[in-house]
Protein backbone atom coordinates (compact mmCIF):
# COMPACT_ATOMS: atom_id res chain seq x y z
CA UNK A 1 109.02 92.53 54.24
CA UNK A 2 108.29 93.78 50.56
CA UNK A 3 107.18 96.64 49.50
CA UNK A 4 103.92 96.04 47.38
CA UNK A 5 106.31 97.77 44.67
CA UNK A 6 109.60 95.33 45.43
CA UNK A 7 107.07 92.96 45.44
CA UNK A 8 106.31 93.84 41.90
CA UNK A 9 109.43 94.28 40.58
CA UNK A 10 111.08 90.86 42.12
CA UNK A 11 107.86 89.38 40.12
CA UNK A 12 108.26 90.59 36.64
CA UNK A 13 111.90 89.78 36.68
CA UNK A 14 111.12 85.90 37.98
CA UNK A 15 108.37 85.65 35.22
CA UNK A 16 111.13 86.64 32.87
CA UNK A 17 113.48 83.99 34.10
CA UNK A 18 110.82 81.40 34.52
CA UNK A 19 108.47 81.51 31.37
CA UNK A 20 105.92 79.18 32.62
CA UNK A 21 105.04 81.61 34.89
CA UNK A 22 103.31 85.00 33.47
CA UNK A 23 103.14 88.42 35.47
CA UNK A 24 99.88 90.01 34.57
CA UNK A 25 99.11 93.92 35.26
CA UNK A 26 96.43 94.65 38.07
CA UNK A 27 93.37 97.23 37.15
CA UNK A 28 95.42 99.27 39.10
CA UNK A 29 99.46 99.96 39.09
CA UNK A 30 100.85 97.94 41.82
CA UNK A 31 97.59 95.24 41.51
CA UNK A 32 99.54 92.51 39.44
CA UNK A 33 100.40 88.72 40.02
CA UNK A 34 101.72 85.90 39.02
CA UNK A 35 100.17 83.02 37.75
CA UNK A 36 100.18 80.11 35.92
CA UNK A 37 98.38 76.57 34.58
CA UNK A 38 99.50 73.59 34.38
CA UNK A 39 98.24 70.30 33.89
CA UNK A 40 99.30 66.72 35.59
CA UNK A 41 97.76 63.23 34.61
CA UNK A 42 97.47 60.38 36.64
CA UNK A 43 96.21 57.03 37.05
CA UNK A 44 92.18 57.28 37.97
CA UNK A 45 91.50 56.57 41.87
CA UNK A 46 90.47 53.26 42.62
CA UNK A 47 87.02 52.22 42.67
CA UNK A 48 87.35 49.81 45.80
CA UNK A 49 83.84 48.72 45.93
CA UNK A 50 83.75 48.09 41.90
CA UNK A 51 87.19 46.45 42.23
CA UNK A 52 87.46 44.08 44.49
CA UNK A 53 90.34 42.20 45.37
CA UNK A 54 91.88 39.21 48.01
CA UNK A 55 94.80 40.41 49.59
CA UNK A 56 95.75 37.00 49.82
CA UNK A 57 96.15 35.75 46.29
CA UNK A 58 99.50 36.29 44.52
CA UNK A 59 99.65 39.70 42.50
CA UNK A 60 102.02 38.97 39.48
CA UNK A 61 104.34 42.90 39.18
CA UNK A 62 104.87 44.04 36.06
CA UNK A 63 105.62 47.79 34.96
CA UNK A 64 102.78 49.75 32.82
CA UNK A 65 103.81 51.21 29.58
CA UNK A 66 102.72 54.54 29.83
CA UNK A 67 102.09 54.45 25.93
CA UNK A 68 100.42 51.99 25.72
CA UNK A 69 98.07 52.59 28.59
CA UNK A 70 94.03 53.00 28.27
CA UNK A 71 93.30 56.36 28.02
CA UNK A 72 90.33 56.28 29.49
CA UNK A 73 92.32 55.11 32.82
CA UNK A 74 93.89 58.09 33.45
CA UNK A 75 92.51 61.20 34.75
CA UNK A 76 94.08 64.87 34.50
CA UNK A 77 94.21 67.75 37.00
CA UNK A 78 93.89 71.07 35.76
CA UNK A 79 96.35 73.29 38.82
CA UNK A 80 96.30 76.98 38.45
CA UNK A 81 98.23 78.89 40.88
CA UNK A 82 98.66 82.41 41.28
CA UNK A 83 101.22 84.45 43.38
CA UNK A 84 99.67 88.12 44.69
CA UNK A 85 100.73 90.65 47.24
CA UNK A 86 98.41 90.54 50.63
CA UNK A 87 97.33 94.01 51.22
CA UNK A 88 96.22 92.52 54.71
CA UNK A 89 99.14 91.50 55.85
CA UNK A 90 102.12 93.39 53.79
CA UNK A 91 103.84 89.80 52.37
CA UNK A 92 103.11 87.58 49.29
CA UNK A 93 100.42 85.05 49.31
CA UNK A 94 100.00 82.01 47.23
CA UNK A 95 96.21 80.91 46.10
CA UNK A 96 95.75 77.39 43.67
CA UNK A 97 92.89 76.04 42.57
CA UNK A 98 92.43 72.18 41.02
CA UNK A 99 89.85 70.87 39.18
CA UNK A 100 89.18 67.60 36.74
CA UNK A 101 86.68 66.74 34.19
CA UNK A 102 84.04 66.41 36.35
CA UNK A 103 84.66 69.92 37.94
């Protein structure tokens, strides 16, 4: 197990290695964690009731061109995790949350 300390120091020195990740000071010494944002797009979810298809008929495969792809077809997830030190249980926990335009 980690001291909340150890815990501390191991932190700092992995957001130095890892710079997408950011250690940020608690109200308190010893308080801190890690966290970070990122942001993934994707193709929007299916409609299934709006699109409706025959699984029978012949789909003709083709690859998308991601540059050349509507815009308005993708959708992006805003992920921001955070790594903090469980005073409950003595060991690291990880919390996320995710969100898209809509909230």
């Amino acid at each position: 197990m980690f001291t909340r300390d150890q815990f501390e120091d191991a932190c700092e020195a992995f957001a130095r290695r890892h710079p997408q990740w950011s250690w940020v000071s608690g109200h308190r010494p010893g308080y801190g964690f890690l966290t970070r944002t990122t942001i993934h797009t994707c193709k929007a979810p299916l409609d299934l009731e709006a699109d409706a298809f025959d699984l029978e008929e012949e789909v003709e495969e083709f690859e998308e061109d991601s540059a050349i792809a509507d815009p308005s077809s993708l959708s992006t997830l805003n992920v921001k995790e955070y790594i903090a030190y469980s005073a409950s249980f003595n060991v690291p926990a990880f919390y996320f949350t995710m969100h898209d335009r809509s909230g």
